[in-house]
Protein backbone atom coordinates (compact mmCIF):
# COMPACT_ATOMS: atom_id res chain seq x y z
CA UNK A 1 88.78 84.91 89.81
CA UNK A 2 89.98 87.16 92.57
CA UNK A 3 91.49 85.37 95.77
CA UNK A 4 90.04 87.50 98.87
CA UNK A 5 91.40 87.80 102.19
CA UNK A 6 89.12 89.27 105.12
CA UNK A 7 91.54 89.53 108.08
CA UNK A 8 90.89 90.69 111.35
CA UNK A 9 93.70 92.51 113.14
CA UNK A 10 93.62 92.24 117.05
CA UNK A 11 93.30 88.50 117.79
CA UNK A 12 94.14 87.58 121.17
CA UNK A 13 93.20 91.13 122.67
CA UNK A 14 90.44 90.13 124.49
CA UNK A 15 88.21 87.17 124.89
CA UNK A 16 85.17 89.23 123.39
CA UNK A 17 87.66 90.02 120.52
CA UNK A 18 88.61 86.07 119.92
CA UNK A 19 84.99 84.80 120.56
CA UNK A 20 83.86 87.42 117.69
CA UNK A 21 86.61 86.56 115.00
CA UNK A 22 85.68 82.69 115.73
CA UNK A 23 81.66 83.99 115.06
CA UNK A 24 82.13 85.94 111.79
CA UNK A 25 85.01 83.25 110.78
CA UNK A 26 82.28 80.19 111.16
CA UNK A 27 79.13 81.87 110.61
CA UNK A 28 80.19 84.90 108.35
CA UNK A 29 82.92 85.70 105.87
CA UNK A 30 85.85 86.23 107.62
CA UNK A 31 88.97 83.62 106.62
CA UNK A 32 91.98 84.73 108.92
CA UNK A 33 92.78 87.11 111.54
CA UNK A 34 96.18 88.42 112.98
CA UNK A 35 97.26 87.56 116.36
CA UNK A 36 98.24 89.79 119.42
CA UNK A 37 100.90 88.01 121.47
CA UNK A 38 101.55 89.67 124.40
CA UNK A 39 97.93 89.99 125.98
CA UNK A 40 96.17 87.91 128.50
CA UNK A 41 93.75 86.19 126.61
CA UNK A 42 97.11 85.08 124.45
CA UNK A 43 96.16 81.40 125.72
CA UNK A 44 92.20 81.69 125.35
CA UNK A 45 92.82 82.81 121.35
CA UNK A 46 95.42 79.79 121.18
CA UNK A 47 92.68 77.15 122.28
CA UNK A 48 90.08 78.63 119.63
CA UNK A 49 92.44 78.61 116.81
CA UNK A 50 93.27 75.28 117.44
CA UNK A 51 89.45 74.00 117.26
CA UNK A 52 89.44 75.89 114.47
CA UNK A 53 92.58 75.19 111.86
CA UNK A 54 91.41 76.44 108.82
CA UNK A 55 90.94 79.71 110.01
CA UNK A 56 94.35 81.50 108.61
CA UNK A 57 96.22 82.87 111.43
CA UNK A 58 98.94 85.47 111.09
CA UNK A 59 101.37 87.37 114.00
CA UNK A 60 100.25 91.16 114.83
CA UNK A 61 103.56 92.37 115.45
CA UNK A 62 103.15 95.18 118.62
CA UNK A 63 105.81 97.50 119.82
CA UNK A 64 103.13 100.14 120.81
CA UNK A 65 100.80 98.47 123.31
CA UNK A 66 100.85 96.35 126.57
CA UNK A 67 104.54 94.92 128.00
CA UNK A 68 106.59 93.00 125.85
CA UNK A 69 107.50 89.28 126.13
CA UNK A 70 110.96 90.30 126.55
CA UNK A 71 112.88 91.72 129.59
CA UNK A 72 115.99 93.01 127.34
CA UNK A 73 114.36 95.91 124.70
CA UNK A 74 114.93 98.97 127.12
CA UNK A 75 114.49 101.04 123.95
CA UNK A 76 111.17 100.07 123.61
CA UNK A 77 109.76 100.59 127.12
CA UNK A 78 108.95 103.45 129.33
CA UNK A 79 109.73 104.06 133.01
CA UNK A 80 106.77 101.48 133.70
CA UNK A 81 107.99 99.13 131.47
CA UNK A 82 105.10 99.73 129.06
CA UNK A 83 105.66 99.48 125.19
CA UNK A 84 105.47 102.99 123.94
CA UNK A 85 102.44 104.64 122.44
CA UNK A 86 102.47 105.05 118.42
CA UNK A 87 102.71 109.07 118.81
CA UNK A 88 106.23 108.99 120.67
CA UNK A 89 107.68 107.29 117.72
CA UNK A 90 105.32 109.48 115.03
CA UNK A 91 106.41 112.60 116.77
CA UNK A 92 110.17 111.34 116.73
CA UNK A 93 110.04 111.32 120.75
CA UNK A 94 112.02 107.89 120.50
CA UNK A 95 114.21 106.10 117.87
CA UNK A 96 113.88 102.24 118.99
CA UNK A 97 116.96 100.28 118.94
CA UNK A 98 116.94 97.73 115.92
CA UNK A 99 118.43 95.23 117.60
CA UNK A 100 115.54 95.01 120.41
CA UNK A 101 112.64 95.38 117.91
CA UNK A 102 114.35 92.09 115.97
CA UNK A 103 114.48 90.51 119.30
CA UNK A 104 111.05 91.16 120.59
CA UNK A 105 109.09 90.82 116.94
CA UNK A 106 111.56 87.33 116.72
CA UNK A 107 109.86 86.48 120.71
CA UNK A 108 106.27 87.26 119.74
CA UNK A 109 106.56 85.20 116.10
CA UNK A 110 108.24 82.21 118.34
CA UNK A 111 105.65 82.19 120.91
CA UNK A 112 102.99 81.20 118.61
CA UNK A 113 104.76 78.54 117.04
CA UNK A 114 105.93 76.96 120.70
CA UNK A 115 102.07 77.06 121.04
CA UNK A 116 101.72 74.73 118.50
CA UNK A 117 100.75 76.97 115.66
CA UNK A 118 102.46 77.61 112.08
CA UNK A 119 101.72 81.38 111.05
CA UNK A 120 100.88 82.39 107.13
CA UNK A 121 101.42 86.14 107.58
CA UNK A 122 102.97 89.54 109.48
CA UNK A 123 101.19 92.66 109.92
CA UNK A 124 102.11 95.56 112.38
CA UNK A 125 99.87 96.61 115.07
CA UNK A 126 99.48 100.16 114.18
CA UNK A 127 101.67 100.00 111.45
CA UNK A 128 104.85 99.85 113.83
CA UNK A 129 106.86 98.54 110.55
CA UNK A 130 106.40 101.90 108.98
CA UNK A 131 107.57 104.05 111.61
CA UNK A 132 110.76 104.32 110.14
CA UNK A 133 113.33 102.17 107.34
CA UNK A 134 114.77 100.47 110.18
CA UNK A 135 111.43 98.81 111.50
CA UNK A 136 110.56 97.61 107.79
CA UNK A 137 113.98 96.28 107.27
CA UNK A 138 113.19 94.26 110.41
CA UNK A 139 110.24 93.12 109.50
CA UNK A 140 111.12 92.27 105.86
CA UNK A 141 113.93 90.75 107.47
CA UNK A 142 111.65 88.23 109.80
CA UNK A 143 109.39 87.40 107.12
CA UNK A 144 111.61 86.22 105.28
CA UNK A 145 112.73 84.37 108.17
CA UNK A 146 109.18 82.37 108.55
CA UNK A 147 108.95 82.56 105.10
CA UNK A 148 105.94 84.47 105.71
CA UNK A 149 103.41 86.54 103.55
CA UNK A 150 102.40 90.24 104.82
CA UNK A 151 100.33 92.61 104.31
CA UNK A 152 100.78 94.71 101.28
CA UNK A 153 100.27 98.38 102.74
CA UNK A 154 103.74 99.22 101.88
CA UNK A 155 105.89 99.75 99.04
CA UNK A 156 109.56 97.82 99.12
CA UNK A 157 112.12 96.78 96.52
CA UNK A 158 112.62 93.66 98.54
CA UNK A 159 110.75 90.41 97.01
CA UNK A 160 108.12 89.53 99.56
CA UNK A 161 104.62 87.83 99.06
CA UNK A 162 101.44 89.80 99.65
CA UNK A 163 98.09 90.34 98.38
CA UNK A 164 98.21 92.73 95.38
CA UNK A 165 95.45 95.37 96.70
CA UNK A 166 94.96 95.98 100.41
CA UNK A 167 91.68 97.78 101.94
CA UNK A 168 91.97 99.74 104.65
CA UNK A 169 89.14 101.94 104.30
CA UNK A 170 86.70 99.32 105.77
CA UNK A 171 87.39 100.35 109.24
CA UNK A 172 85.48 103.32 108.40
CA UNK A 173 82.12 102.16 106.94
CA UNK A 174 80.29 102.35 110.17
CA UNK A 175 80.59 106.29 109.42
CA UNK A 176 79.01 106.77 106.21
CA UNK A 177 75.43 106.66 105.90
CA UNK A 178 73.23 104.28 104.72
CA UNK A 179 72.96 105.16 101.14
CA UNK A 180 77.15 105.97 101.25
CA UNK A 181 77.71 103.05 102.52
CA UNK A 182 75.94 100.83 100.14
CA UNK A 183 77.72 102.79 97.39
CA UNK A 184 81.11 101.92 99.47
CA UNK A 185 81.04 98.25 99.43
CA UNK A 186 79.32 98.08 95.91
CA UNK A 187 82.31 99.36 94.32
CA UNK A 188 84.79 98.04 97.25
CA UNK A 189 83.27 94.36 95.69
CA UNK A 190 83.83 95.69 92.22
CA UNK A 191 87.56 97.32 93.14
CA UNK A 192 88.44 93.63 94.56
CA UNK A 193 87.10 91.73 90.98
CA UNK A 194 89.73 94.33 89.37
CA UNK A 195 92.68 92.20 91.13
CA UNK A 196 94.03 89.00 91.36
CA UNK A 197 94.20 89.04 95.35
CA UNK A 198 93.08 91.48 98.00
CA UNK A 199 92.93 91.92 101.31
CA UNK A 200 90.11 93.36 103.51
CA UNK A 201 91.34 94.53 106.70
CA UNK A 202 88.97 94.83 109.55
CA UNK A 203 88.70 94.59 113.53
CA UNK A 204 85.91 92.59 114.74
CA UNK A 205 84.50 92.25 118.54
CA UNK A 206 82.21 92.36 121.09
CA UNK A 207 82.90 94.24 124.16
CA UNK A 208 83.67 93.14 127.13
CA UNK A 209 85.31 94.73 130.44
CA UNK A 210 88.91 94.65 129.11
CA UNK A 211 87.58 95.97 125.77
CA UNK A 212 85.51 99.01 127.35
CA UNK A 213 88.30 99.95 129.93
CA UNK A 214 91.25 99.86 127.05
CA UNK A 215 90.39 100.59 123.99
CA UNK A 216 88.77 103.19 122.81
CA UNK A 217 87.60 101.76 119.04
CA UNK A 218 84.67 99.52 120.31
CA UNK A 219 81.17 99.87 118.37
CA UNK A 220 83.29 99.48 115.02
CA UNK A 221 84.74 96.37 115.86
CA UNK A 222 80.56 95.20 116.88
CA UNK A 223 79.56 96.57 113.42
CA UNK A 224 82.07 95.24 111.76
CA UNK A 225 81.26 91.44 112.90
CA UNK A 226 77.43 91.58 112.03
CA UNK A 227 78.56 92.98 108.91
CA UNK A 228 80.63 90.02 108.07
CA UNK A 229 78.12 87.94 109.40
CA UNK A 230 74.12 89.40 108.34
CA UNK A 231 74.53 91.72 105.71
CA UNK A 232 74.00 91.76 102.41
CA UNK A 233 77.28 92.44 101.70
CA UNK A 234 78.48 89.31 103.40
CA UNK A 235 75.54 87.75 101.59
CA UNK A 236 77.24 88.76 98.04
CA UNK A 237 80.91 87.54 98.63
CA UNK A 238 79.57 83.98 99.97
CA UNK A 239 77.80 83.45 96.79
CA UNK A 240 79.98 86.02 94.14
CA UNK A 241 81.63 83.56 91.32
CA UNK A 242 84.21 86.13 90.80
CA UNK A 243 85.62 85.98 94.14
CA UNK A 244 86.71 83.10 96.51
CA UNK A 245 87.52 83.76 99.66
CA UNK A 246 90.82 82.23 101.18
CA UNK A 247 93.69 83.02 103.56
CA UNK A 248 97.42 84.14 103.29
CA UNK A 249 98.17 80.26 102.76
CA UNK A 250 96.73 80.64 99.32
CA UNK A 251 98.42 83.67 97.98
């Protein structure tokens, strides 16, 4: 039997984005989601998680959007004190100090756990940890820290626990038409039975005025939650005998 993980990055961005994970977590298939820290509905996707433990919870390690929690990374902000975007470090327009992304991932990771909350996992808001050796080094480093599972979008030599297939196309399905589509997640179900463990990763939400203002990946995140919640699809995995559907805890 396969053990499948459907995990929703971008927890904590904004209320629509918690009250959505908690919806396709209790009434669809979704088992865990990864958590921004530094946002201001931080304390709003606390209280949910809390009413709702089983739901697996992981940290969403950012160095690319919002402020940090820390005042002492001045490699990792601009003049305004904002993180900077993903295509400064793509384009090699800045080399972060190591030291400050230990010291602000270490911050974010500790601020859920003075909440209250244990994590089971680290992923990388837009795949920060792959910017460069140094930033997976780092985050190897911390989840081994936690003694945490992560994501397995990356290849290392380092021992580290993850799921053994990872699915990233399924941010995309809400661009294939209906007939592509169906052919998608027919075989996507069939790919996962292949494995032991996979991951789904997805980003669910509704919008509200944070949402529309900030980001500018919106209608996915809406199709993606009915899809977890009222499609056949969803139908299949709740009732598939091949697969059970669990969190990072059970990898």
């Amino acid at each position: 039997m396969t053990k499948l993980i459907i995990n929703s990055d971008d927890y904590g961005y904004s209320r629509s984005v918690n009250y959505a994970v908690i919806d396709a977590y209790q009434e669809g298939i979704l088992t865990s989601a990864s958590m921004l820290t530094n946002t201001s509905s931080f304390d709003h996707a606390i209280q949910l998680a809390k009413e709702h433990p089983n739901l697996g919870l992981g940290i969403h390690l950012n160095i690319t959007s919002l402020q940090p929690l820390r005042k002492d990374v001045p490699s990792l902000v601009d003049e305004m004190g904002n993180f900077y975007r993903p295509d400064a470090y793509r384009k090699g327009h800045v080399i972060a100090d190591t030291d400050d992304v230990y010291k602000e991932w270490n911050t974010q990771i500790k601020r859920v756990i003075d909440a209250g909350l244990y994590p089971n996992h680290l992923n990388c808001h837009h795949n920060a940890s792959y910017f460069n050796d140094h930033h997976l080094e780092v985050f190897m480093d911390l989840a081994d820290k936690y003694k945490l599972a992560v994501r397995g979008n990356f290849e290392s030599d380092r021992p580290h626990r993850a799921p053994e297939y990872f699915e990233p196309a399924f941010d995309t399905v809400h661009l294939l038409e209906h007939g592509d589509e169906k052919f998608f997640l027919e075989n996507l179900i069939q790919k996962i039975k292949e494995k032991e463990s996979a991951e789904i990763k997805c980003h669910v939400g509704y919008t509200d005025q944070l949402l529309y203002e900030t980001s500018s990946f919106i209608e996915p995140r809406i199709y993606q939650t009915q899809l977890l919640i009222d499609s056949p699809f969803a139908d299949q995995l709740r009732t598939d005998k091949e697969i059970e559907l669990v969190t990072y805890a059970d990898i």
